[in-house]
Structures are given as C-alpha cells and as structure tokens.
Protein backbone atom coordinates (compact mmCIF):
# COMPACT_ATOMS: atom_id res chain seq x y z
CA UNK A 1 -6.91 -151.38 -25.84
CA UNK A 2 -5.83 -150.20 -22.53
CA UNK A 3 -3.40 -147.16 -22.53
CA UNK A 4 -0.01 -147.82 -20.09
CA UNK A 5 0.20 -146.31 -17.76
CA UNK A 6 3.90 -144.90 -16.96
CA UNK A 7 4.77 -144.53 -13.18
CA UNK A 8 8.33 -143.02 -11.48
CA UNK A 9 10.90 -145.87 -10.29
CA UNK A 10 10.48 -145.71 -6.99
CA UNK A 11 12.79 -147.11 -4.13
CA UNK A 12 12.72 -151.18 -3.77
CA UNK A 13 14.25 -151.69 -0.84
CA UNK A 14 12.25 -153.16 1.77
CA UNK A 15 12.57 -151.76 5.25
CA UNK A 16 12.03 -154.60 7.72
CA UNK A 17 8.42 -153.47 9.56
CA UNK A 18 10.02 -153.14 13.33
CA UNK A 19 12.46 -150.17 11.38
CA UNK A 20 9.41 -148.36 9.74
CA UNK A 21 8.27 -144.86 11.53
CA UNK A 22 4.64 -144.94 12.89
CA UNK A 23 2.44 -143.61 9.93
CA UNK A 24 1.63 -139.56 10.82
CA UNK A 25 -2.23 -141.35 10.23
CA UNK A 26 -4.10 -144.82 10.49
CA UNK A 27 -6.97 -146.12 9.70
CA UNK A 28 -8.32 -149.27 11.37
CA UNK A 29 -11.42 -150.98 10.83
CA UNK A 30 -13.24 -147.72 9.63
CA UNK A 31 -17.03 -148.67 9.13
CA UNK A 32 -19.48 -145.55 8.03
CA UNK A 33 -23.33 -145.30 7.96
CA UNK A 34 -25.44 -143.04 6.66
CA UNK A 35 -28.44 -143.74 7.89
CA UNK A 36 -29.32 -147.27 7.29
CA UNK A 37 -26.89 -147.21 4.41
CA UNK A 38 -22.91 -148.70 5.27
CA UNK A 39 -20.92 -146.20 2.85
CA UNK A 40 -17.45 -148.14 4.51
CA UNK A 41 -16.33 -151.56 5.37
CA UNK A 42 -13.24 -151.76 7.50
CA UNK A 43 -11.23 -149.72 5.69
CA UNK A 44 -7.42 -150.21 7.08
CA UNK A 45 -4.89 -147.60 5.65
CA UNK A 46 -1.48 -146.25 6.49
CA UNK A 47 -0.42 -142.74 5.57
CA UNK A 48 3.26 -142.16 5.94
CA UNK A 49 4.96 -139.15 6.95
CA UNK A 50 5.55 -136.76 3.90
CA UNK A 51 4.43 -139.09 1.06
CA UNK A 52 1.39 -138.62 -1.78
CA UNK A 53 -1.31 -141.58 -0.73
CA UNK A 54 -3.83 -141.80 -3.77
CA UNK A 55 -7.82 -143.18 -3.45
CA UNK A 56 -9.14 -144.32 -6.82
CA UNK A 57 -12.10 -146.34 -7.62
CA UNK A 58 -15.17 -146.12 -9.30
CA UNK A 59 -17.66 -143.09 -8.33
CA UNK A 60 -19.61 -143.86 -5.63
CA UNK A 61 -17.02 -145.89 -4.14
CA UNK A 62 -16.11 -144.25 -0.98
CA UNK A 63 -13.29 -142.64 -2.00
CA UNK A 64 -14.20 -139.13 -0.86
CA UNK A 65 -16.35 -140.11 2.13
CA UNK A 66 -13.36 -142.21 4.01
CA UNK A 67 -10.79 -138.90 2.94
CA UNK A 68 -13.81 -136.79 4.62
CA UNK A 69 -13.24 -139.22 8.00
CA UNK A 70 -9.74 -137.85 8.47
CA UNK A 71 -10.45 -134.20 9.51
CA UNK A 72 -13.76 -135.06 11.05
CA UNK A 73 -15.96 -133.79 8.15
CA UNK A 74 -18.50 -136.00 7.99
CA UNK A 75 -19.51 -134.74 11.32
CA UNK A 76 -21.53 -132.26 9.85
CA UNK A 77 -23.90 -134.38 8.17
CA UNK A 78 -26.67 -135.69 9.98
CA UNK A 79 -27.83 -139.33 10.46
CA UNK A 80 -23.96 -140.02 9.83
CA UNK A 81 -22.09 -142.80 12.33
CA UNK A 82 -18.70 -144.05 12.04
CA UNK A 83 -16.88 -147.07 14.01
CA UNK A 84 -13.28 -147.75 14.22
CA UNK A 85 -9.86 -146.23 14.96
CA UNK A 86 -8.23 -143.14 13.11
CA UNK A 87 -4.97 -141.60 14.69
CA UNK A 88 -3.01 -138.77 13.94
CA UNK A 89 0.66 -139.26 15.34
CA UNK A 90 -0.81 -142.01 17.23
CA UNK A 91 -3.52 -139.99 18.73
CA UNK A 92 -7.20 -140.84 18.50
CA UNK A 93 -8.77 -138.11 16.51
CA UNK A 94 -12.43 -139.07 17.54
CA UNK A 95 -11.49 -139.08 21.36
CA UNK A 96 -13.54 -136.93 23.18
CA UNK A 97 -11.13 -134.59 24.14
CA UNK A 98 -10.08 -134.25 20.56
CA UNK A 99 -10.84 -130.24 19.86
CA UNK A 100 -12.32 -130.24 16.12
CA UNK A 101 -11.74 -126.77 15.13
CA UNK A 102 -7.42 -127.55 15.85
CA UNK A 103 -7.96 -131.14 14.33
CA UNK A 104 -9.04 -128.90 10.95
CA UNK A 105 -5.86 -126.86 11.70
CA UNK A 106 -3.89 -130.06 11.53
CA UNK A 107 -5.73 -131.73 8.93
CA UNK A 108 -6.13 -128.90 6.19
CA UNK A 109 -8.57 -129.95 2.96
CA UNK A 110 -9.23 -128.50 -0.48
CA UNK A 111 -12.22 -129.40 -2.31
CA UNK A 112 -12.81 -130.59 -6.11
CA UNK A 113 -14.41 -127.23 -7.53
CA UNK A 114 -12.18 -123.85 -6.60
CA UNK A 115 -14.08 -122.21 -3.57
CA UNK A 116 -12.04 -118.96 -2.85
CA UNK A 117 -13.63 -116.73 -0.15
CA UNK A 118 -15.58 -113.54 -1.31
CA UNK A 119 -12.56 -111.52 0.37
CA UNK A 120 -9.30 -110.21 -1.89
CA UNK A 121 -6.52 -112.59 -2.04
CA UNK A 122 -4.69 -111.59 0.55
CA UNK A 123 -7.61 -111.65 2.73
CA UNK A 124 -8.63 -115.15 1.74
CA UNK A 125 -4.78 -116.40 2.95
CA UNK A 126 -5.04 -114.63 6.25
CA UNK A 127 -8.26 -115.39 7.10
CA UNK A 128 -7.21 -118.77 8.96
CA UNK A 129 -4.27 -117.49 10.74
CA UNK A 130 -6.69 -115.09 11.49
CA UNK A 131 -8.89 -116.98 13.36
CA UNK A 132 -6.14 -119.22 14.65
CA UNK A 133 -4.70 -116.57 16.50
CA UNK A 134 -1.21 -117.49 13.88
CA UNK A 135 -0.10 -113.75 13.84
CA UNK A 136 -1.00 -110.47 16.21
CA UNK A 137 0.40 -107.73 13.36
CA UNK A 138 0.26 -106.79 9.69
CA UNK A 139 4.17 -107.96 8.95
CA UNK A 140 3.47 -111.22 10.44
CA UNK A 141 0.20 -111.60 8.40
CA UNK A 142 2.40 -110.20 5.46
CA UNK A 143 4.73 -113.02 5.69
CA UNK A 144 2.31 -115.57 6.00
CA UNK A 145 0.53 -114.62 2.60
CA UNK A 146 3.54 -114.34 1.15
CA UNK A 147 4.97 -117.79 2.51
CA UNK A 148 2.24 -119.35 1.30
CA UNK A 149 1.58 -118.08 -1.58
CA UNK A 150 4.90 -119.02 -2.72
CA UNK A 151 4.61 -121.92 -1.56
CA UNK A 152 1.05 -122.95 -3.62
CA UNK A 153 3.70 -121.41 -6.64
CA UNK A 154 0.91 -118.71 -7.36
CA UNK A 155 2.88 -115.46 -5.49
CA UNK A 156 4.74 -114.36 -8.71
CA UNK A 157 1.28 -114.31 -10.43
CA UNK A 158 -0.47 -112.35 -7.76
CA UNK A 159 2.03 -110.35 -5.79
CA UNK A 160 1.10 -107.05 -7.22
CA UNK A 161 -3.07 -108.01 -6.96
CA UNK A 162 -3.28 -108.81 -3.31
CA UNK A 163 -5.89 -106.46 -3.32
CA UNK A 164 -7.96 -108.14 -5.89
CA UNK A 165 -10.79 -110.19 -5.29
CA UNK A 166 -10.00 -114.02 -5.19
CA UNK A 167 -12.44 -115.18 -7.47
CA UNK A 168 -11.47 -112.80 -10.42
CA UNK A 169 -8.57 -115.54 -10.70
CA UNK A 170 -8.44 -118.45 -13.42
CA UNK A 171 -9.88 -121.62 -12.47
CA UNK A 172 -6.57 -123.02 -11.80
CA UNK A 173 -5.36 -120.05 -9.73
CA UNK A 174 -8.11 -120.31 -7.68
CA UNK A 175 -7.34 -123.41 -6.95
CA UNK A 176 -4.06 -122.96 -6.19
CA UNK A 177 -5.27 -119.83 -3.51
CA UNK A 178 -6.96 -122.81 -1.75
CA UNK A 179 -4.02 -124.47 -1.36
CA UNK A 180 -2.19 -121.16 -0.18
CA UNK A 181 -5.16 -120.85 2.39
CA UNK A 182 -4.92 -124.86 3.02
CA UNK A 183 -0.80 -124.55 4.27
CA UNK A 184 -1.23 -120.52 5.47
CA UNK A 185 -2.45 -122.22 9.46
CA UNK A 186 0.72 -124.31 8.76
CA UNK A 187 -1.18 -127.99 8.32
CA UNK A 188 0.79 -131.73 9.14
CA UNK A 189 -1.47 -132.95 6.40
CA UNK A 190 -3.35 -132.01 3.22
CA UNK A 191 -6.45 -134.11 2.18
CA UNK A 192 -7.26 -133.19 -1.49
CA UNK A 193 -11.06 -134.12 -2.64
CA UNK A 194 -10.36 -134.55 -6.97
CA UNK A 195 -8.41 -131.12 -6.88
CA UNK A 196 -7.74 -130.88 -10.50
CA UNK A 197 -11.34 -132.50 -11.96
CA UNK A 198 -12.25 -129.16 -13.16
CA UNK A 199 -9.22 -127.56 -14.29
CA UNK A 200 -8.04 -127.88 -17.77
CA UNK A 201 -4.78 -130.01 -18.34
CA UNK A 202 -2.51 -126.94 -17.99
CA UNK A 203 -4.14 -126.12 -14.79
CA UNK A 204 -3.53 -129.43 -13.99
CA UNK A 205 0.07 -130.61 -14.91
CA UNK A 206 0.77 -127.09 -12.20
CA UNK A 207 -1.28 -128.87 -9.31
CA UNK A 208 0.57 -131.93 -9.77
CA UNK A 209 4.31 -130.55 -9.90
CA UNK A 210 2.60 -128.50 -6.66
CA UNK A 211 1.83 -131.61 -5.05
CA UNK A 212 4.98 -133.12 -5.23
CA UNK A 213 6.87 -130.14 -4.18
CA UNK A 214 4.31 -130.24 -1.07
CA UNK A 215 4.95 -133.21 -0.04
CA UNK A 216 8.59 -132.46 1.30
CA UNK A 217 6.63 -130.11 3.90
CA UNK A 218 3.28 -132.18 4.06
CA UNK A 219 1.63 -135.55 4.51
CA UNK A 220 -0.95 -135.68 1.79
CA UNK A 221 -4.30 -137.66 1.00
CA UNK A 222 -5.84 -137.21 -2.58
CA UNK A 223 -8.82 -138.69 -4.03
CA UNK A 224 -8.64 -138.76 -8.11
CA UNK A 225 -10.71 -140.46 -10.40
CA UNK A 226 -7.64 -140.03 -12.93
CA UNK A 227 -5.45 -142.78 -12.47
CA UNK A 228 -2.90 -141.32 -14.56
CA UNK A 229 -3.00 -138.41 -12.12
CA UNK A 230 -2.30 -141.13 -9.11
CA UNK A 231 0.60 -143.23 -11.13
CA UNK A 232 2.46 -139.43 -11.62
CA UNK A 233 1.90 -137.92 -8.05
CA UNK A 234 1.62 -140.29 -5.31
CA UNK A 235 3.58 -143.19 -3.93
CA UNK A 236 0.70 -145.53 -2.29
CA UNK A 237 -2.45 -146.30 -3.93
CA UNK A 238 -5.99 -147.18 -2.32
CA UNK A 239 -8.47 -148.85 -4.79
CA UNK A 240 -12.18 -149.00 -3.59
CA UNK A 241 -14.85 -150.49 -4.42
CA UNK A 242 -18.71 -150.50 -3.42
CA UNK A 243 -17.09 -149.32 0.36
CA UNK A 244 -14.01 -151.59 0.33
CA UNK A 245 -10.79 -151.29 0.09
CA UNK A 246 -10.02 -153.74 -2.01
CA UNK A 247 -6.35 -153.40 -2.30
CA UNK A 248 -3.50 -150.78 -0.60
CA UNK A 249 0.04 -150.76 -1.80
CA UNK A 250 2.85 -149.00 -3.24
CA UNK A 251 1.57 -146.97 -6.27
CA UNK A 252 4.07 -148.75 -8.93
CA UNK A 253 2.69 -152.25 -7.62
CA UNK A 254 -0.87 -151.39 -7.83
CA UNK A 255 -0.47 -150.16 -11.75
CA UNK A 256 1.73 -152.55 -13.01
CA UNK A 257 1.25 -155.93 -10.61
CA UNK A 258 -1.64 -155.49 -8.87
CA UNK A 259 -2.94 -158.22 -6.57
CA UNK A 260 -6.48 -158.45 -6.92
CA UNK A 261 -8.20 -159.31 -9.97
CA UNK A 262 -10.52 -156.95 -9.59
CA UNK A 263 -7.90 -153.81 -9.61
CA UNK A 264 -6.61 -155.73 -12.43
CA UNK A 265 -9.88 -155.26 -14.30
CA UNK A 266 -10.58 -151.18 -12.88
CA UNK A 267 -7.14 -149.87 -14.30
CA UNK A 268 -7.23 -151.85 -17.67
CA UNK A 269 -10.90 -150.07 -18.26
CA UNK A 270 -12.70 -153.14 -17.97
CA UNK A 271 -15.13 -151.35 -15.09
CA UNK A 272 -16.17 -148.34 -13.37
C-alpha cells in the first residue's frame, strides 16, 4: 500500500496571470537529440524567482538531461542538438552572443556524487571567484569563503580546517563544500542533479533544511528521484516521462490531486 506522502500548506491564493512576475527562467518547446535518439519533447517549464522547482520521474526520463539544458551543459557532449527557447530574465541563453563561461556564473550546478576539488577547503571556495575575477586580495577572498561557507551551514564545522584538504570531509560535508563553491561566484540560480542520492538520511535531512534556507537568496532547479524529498523541499513539481513532461504544477497539487493518470500511477508506486 502506498505510503502518504505529507507536503507543507502552501499559499492558495491565485494571482491573476497579467499580476505574476516573469519567471527568472523558461522553457519553451525544448526538444533534445542525441544523435538519432530525441531524449526531450517540448518540454515547457516556468521557474519562478526564489522558489524550489522539483523534476521527478522514472530513471531515464529526462529529468537530468533537460536540468543540464539550463546552464548550457549538454554542450559538451558531442552529437548533442537542442531546439527551442530557454531564457534567463527574459534573455535567450543559447543566443549567440550569450558568453558560456558567465552563463555558468549565473547558473551555478552541483552534481549527484560529492566532487570537491583536490585543493584544501578554502581553496576549493575561492577557486571560482578566482577565476571570475570576484576579489583582487586575501580579505576579500576571506570573506567570500567565509560567506559562503556559512551560508552552505558547513563554516562552524570547518572554520578552524580551512587548510585541510576538501575531500578528507564526510560525504555530506562534501557535499555541502559544493554548494559553498556553487553560491561563492554569487549564482541567480542553483540547478541540483539528485544532490542527496548518496548521502545517508542525516546527510540528507541537512541538504534539505539547506535548500530551503537557499531559496530566500536563490532560484533553484533539483532533480530527485525521492519524491518525498520533492513534497518537503520544493513548491512546483515536473513529472517526466520517456522525454515528456507529462504534468507541471504546484508541488501540493501534483502529490495529492494530480491531473494525469499517469502521475497518478508514478507517485502511488504503480511504475517506474
């Protein structure tokens, strides 16, 4: 029998669509090939400004490939073509023009399996702002780490260990020193590839009261193949299937009313 799942009451008032801000990113009839092979279908999604959007669906879905088309990283893989329209603030991030390396700035992304730089922990946090040109001397860099090191809730844990090398962390700190590196070049949004999928649960109930305290600063995007994990942290929900999104809506709707029968059938266990 199919476990409940509990989600947060969230607002009910409907805002009348001429009064809604423009979503900080769209999606519009997103289509992806690799190859020969269509991995997307005209994916249309919405991510509002400051707010938790969740993908879920089966593996193999799409999920992580369409989250990989907002900061351009499926660029790097060859034989790979995509069609359609994704904007940040209303800007075309596939225009010509569009600088990749800033887009990546803007667009920050931590990966499922902890992937901390072989460089001490204070290293791995500067090394973007580094690069980015975010600070020209060692108090400025010494703010930044610290910033954001609070701010990924790990700097209490580490502030006496800068010195340290980032991997001789727990799983779940590592993870958390991504996150620190994600916000250190001061991202608009936060795409999040199963963050938690190999942490334990301790590890994990701290990523998820991270998220949420993230999200007052950040836009986020966060593929999951917990939906337990989506009903808790985010406030829209994507389900896809086979390269479709079947159905997009606010999180409690999706888990508790959904409007397809076949999200009906994914989060009561019947499939995937």
């Amino acid at each position: 029998m199919a476990t409940a799942i509990k989600v947060n009451d969230l607002p009910k008032t409907e805002v009348p669509a001429a009064q809604r801000p423009a979503p900080k990113m769209s999606a519009r009839k997103v289509n992806l090939w690799y190859g020969q092979k269509q991995a997307l279908f005209d994916v249309d999604i919405d991510v509002a400004k400051n707010s938790v959007v969740a993908l879920i669906g089966p593996s193999g879905c799409g999920k992580s490939t369409f989250l990989r088309c907002l900061n351009r990283m499926n660029d790097t893989i060859d034989g790979c073509r995509i069609e359609g329209d994704i904007r940040l603030d209303g800007r075309d991030i596939y225009d010509r023009s569009v600088d990749v390396v800033q887009l990546r700035q803007q667009v920050g992304m931590v990966f499922q399996k902890p992937n901390p730089f072989p460089k001490s922990i204070y290293e791995n946090v500067a090394y973007g702002p580094r690069i980015h040109g975010l600070a020209t001397n060692k108090a400025e860099f010494d703010e930044i780490v610290e910033t954001s090191l609070k701010g990924a809730g790990l700097w209490n844990e580490v502030a006496d260990r800068l010195s340290q090398p980032g991997n001789s962390l727990s799983g779940g700190q590592q993870q958390r020193l991504c996150i620190a590196r994600a916000i250190a070049v001061a991202p608009e949004v936060i795409l999040m590839d199963e963050p938690c999928s190999a942490l334990d649960p301790i590890a994990t109930a701290k990523i998820e009261e991270l998220i949420d305290e993230l999200r007052q600063h950040f836009t986020i995007c966060i593929v999951t193949h917990n939906m337990q994990q989506a009903a808790r942290v985010s406030q829209k929900t994507a389900f896809f299937h086979l390269g479709k999104l079947i159905e997009f809506g606010d999180t409690d709707e999706i888990f508790t009313n959904p409007k397809q029968q076949m999200t009906q059938d994914y989060i009561t266990g019947r499939f995937g």
